[in-house]
N, C-alpha and C. Protein backbone atom coordinates (compact mmCIF):
# COMPACT_ATOMS: atom_id res chain seq x y z
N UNK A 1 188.62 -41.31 -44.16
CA UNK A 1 188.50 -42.64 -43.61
C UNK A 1 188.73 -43.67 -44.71
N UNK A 2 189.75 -44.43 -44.53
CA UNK A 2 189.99 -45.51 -45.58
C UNK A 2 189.21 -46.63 -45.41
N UNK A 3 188.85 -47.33 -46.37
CA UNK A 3 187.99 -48.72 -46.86
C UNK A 3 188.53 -49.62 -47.25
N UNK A 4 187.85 -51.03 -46.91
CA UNK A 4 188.34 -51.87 -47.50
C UNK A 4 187.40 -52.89 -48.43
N UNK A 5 188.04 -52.98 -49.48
CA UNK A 5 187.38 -53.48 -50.83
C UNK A 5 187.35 -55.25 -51.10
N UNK A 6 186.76 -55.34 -51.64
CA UNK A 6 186.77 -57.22 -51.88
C UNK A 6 186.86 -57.32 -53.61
N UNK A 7 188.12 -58.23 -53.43
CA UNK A 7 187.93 -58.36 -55.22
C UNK A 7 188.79 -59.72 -55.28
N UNK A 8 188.12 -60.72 -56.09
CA UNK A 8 188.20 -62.17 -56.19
C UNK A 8 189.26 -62.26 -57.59
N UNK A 9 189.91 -62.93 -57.72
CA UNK A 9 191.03 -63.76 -57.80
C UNK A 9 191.19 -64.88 -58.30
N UNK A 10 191.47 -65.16 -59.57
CA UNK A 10 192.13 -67.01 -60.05
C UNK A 10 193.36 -67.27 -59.19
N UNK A 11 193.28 -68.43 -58.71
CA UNK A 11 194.00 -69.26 -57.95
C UNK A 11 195.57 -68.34 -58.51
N UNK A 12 196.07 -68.57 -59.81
CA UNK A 12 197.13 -68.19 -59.91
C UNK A 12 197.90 -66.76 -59.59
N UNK A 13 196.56 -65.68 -60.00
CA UNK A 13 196.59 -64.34 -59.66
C UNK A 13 196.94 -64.06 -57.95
N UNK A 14 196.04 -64.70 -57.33
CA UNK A 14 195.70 -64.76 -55.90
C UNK A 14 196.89 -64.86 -55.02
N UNK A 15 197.84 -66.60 -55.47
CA UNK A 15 199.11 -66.87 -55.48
C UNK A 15 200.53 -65.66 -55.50
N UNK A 16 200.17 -65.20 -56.41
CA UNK A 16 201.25 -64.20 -56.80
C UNK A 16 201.34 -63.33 -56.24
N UNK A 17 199.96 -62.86 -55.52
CA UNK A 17 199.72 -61.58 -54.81
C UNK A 17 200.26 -61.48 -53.39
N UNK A 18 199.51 -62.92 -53.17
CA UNK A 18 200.21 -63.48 -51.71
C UNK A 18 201.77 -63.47 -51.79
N UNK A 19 202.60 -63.75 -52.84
CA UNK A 19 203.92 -64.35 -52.41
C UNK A 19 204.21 -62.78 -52.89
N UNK A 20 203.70 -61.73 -53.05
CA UNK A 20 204.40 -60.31 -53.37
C UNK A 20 204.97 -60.57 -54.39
N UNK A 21 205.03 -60.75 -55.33
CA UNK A 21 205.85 -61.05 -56.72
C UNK A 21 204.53 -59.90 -57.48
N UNK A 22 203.29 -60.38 -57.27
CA UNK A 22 202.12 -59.36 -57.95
C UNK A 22 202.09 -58.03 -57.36
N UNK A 23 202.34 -56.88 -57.50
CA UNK A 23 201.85 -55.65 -56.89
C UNK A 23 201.03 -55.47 -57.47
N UNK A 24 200.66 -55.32 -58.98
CA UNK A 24 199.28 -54.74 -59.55
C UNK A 24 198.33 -55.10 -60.15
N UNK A 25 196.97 -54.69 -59.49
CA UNK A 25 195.76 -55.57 -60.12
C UNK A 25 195.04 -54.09 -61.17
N UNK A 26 194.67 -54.89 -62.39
CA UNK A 26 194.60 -53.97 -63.00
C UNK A 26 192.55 -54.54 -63.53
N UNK A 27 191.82 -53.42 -63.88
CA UNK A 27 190.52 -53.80 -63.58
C UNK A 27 190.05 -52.62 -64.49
N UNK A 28 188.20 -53.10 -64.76
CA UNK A 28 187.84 -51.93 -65.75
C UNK A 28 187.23 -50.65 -64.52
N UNK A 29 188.16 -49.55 -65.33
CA UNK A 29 187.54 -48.54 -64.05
C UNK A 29 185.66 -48.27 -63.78
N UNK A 30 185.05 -48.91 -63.65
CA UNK A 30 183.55 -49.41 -63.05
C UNK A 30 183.06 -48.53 -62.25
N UNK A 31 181.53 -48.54 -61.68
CA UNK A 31 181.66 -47.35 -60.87
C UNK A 31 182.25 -48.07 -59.43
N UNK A 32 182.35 -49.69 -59.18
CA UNK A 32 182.53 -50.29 -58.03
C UNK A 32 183.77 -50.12 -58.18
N UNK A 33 184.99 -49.65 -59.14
CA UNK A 33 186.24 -49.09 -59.07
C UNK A 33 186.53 -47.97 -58.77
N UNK A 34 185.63 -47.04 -58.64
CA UNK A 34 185.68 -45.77 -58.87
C UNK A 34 186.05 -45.46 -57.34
N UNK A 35 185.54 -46.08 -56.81
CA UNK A 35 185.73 -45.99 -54.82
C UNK A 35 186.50 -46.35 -54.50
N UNK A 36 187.84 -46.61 -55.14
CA UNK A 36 188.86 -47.28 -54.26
C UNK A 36 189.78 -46.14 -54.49
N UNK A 37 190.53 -45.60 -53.33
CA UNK A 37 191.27 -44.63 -53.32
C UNK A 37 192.49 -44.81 -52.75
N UNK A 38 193.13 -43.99 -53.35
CA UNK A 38 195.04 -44.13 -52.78
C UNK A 38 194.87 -44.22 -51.04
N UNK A 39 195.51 -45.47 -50.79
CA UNK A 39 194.96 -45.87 -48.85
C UNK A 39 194.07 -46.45 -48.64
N UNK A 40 193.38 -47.11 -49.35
CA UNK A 40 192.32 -47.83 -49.20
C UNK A 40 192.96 -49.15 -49.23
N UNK A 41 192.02 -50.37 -48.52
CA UNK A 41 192.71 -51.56 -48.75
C UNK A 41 191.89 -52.32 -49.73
N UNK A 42 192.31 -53.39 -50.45
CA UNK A 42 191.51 -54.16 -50.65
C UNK A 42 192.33 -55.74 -50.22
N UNK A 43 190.52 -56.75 -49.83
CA UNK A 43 190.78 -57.63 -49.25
C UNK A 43 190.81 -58.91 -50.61
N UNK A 44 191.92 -59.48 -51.09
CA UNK A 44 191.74 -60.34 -52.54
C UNK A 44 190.99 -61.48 -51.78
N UNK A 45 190.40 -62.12 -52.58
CA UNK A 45 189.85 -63.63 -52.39
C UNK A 45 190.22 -64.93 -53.57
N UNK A 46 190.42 -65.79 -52.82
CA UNK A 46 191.45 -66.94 -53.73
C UNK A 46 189.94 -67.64 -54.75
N UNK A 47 189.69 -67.85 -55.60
CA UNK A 47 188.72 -67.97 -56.19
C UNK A 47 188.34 -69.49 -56.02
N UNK A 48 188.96 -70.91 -55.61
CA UNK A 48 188.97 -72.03 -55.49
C UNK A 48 188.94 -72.05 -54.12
N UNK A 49 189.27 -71.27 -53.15
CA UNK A 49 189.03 -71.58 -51.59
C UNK A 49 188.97 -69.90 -51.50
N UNK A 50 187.54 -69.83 -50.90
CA UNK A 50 186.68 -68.44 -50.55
C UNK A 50 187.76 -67.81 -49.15
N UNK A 51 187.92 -69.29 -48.49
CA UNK A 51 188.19 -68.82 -47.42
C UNK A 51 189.62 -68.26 -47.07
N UNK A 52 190.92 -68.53 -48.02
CA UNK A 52 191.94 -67.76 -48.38
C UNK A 52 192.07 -66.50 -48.87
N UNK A 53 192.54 -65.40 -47.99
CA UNK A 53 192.07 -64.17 -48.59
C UNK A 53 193.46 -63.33 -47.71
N UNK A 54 193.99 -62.29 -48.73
CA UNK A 54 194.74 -61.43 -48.30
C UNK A 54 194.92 -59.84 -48.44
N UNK A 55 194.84 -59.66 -47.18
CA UNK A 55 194.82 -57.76 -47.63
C UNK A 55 195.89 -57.14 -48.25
N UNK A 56 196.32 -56.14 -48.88
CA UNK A 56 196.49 -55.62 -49.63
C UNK A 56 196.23 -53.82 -49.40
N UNK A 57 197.15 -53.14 -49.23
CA UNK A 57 196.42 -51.52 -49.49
C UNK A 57 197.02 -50.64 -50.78
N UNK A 58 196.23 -49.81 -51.57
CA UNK A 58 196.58 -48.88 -52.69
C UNK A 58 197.30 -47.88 -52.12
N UNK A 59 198.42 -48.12 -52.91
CA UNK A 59 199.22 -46.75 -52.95
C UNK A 59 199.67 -45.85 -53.90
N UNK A 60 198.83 -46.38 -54.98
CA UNK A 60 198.99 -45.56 -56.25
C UNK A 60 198.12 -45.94 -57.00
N UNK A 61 197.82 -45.44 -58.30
CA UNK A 61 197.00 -46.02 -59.22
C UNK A 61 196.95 -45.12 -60.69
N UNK A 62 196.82 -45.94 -61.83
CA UNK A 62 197.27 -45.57 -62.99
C UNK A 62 195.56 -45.97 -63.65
N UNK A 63 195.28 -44.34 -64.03
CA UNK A 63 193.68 -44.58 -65.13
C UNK A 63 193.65 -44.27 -66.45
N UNK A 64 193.56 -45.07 -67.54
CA UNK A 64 193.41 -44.54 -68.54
C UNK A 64 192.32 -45.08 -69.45
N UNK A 65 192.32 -45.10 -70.37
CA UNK A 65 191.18 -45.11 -71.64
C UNK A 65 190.92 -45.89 -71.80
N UNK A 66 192.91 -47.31 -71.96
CA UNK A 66 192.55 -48.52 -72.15
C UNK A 66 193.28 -49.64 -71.77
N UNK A 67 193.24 -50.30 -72.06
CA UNK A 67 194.13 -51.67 -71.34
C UNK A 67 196.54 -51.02 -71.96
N UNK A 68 195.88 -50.78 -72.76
CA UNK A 68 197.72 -50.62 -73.93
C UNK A 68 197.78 -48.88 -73.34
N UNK A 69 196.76 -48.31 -72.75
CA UNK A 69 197.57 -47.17 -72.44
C UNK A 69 197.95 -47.05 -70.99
N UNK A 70 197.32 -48.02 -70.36
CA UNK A 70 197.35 -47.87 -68.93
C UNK A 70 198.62 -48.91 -68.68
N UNK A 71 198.53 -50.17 -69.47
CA UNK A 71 200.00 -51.11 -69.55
C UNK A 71 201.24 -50.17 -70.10
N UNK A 72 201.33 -49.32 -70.98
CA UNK A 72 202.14 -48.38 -71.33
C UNK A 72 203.03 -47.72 -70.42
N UNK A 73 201.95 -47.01 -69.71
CA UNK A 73 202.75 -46.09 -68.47
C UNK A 73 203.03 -47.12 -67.20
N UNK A 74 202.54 -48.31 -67.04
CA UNK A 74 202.98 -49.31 -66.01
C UNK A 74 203.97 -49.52 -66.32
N UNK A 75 204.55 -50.09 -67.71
CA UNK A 75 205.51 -51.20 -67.65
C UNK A 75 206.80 -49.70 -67.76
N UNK A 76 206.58 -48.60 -67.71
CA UNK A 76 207.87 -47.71 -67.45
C UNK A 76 208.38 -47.34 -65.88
N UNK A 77 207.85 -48.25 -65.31
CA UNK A 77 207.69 -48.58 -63.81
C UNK A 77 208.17 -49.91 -63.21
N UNK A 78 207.54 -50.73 -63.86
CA UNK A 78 207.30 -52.18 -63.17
C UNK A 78 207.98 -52.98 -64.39
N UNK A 79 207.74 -54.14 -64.08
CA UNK A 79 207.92 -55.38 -65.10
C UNK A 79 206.85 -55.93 -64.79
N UNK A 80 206.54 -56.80 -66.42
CA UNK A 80 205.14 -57.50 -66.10
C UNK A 80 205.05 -58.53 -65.27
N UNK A 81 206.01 -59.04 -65.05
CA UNK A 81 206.07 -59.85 -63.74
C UNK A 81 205.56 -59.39 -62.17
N UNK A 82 205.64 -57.91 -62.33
CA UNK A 82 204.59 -57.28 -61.17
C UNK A 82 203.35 -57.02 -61.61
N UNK A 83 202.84 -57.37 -62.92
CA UNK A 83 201.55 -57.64 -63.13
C UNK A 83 201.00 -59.28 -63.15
N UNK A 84 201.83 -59.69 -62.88
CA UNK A 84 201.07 -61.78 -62.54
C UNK A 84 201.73 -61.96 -63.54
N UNK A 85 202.28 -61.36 -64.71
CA UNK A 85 202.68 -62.33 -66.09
C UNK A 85 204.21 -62.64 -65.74
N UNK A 86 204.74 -63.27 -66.74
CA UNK A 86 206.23 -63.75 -66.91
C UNK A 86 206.79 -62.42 -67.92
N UNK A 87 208.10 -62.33 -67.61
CA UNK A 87 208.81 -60.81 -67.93
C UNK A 87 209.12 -61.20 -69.47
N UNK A 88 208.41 -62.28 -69.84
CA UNK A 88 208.31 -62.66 -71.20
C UNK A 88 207.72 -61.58 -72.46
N UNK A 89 206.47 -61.58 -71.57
CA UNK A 89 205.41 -60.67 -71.98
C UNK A 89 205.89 -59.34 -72.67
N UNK A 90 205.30 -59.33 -73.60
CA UNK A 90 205.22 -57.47 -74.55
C UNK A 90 203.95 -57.10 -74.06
N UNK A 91 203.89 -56.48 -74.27
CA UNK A 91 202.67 -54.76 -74.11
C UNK A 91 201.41 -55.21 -74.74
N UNK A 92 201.61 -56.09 -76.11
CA UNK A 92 200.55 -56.48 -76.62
C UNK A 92 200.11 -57.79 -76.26
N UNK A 93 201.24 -58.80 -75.85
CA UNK A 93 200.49 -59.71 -75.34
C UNK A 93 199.39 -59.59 -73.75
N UNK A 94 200.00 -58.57 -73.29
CA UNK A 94 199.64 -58.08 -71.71
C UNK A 94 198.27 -57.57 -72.14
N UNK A 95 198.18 -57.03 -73.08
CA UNK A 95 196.48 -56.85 -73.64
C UNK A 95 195.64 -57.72 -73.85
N UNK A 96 196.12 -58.50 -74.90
CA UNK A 96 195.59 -59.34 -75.69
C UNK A 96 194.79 -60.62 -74.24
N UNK A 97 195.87 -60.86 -73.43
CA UNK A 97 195.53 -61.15 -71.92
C UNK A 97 194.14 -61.39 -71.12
N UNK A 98 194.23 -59.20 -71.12
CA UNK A 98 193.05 -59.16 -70.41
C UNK A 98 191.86 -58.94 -71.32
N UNK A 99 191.99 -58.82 -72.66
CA UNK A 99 190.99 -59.31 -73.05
C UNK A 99 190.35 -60.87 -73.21
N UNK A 100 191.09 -61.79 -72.45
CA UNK A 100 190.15 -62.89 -72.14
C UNK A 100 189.34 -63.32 -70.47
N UNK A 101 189.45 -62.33 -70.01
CA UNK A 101 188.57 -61.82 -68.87
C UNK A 101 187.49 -60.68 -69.36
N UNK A 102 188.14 -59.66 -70.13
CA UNK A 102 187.21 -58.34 -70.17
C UNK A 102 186.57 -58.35 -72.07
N UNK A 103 185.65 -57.67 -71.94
CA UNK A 103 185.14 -57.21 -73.02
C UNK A 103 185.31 -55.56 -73.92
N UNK A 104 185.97 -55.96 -75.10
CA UNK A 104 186.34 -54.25 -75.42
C UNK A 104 185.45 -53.28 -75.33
N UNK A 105 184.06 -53.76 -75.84
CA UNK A 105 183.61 -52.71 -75.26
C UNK A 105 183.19 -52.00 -74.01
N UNK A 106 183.21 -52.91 -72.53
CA UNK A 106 183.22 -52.41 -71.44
C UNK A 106 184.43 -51.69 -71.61
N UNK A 107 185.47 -51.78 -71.65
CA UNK A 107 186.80 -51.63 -71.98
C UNK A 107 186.64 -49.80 -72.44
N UNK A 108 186.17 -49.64 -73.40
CA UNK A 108 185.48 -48.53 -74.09
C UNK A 108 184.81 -47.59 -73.28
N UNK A 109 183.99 -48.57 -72.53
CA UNK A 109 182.75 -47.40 -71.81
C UNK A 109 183.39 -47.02 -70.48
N UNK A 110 184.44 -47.79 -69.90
CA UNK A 110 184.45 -47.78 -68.60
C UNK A 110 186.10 -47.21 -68.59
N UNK A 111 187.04 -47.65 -69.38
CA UNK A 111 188.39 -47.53 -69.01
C UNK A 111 188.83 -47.88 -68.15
N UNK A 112 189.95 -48.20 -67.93
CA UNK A 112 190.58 -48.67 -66.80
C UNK A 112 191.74 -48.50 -65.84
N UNK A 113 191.85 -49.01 -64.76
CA UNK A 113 192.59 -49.13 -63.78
C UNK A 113 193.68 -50.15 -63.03
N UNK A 114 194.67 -49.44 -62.93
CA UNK A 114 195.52 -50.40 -61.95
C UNK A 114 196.15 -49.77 -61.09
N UNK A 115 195.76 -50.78 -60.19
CA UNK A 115 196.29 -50.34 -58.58
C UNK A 115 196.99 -50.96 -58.18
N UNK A 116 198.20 -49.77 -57.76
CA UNK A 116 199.60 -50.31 -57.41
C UNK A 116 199.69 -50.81 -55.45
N UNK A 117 199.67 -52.08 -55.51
CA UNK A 117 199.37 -52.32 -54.32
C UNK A 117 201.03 -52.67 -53.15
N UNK A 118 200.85 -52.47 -51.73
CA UNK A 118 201.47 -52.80 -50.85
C UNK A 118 201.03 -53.72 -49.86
N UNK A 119 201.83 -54.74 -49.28
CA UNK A 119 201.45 -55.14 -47.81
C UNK A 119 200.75 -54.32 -46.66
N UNK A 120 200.10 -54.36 -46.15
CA UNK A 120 199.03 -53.90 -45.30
C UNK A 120 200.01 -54.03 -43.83
């Protein structure tokens, strides 16, 4: 039985997701990550208006240790432009990134995830 997940969103992230340009949200694998499974949906929320929100379902997902190993095996897939950034971006800036949302050492304890998402 598939589920559907809630996970909130900066206006710009949110944007991108909506216009499909974003397929992948990438997150510390948590144990509230740990439940989301290939077919599962999740429902994003626009972080400046609660009430804008778009589903989304997993159809893949990439786990590793850390932000540069899990961006590693993405970007031999995608462009970072299917991660919210501009195809500007290197590998290290795409880190350097989410470390101004995340903390290395959650980063450490938890490892992480990105989920390769589709239209619902």
């Amino acid at each position: 039985m598939t589920k559907t997940h809630v996970m909130h969103l900066s206006d710009d992230m949110f944007d991108a997701i909506k216009a499909e340009t974003k397929i992948i949200e990438t997150r510390l694998f948590d144990e509230k990550r740990q439940r989301i499974a290939i077919g599962d949906s999740i429902e994003f929320v626009k972080e400046s208006d609660k009430s804008q929100r778009v589903k989304r379902r997993v159809v893949d997902r990439v786990i590793g240790k850390s932000f540069e190993e899990v961006f590693g095996i993405i970007l031999l897939r995608f462009t970072p432009e299917q991660l919210g950034f501009s195809n500007e971006f290197s590998l290290k800036s795409l880190v350097d990134a989410m470390y101004r949302y995340y903390d290395r050492d959650k980063e450490l304890q938890h490892g992480v995830i990105s989920f390769i998402i589709d239209v619902v």
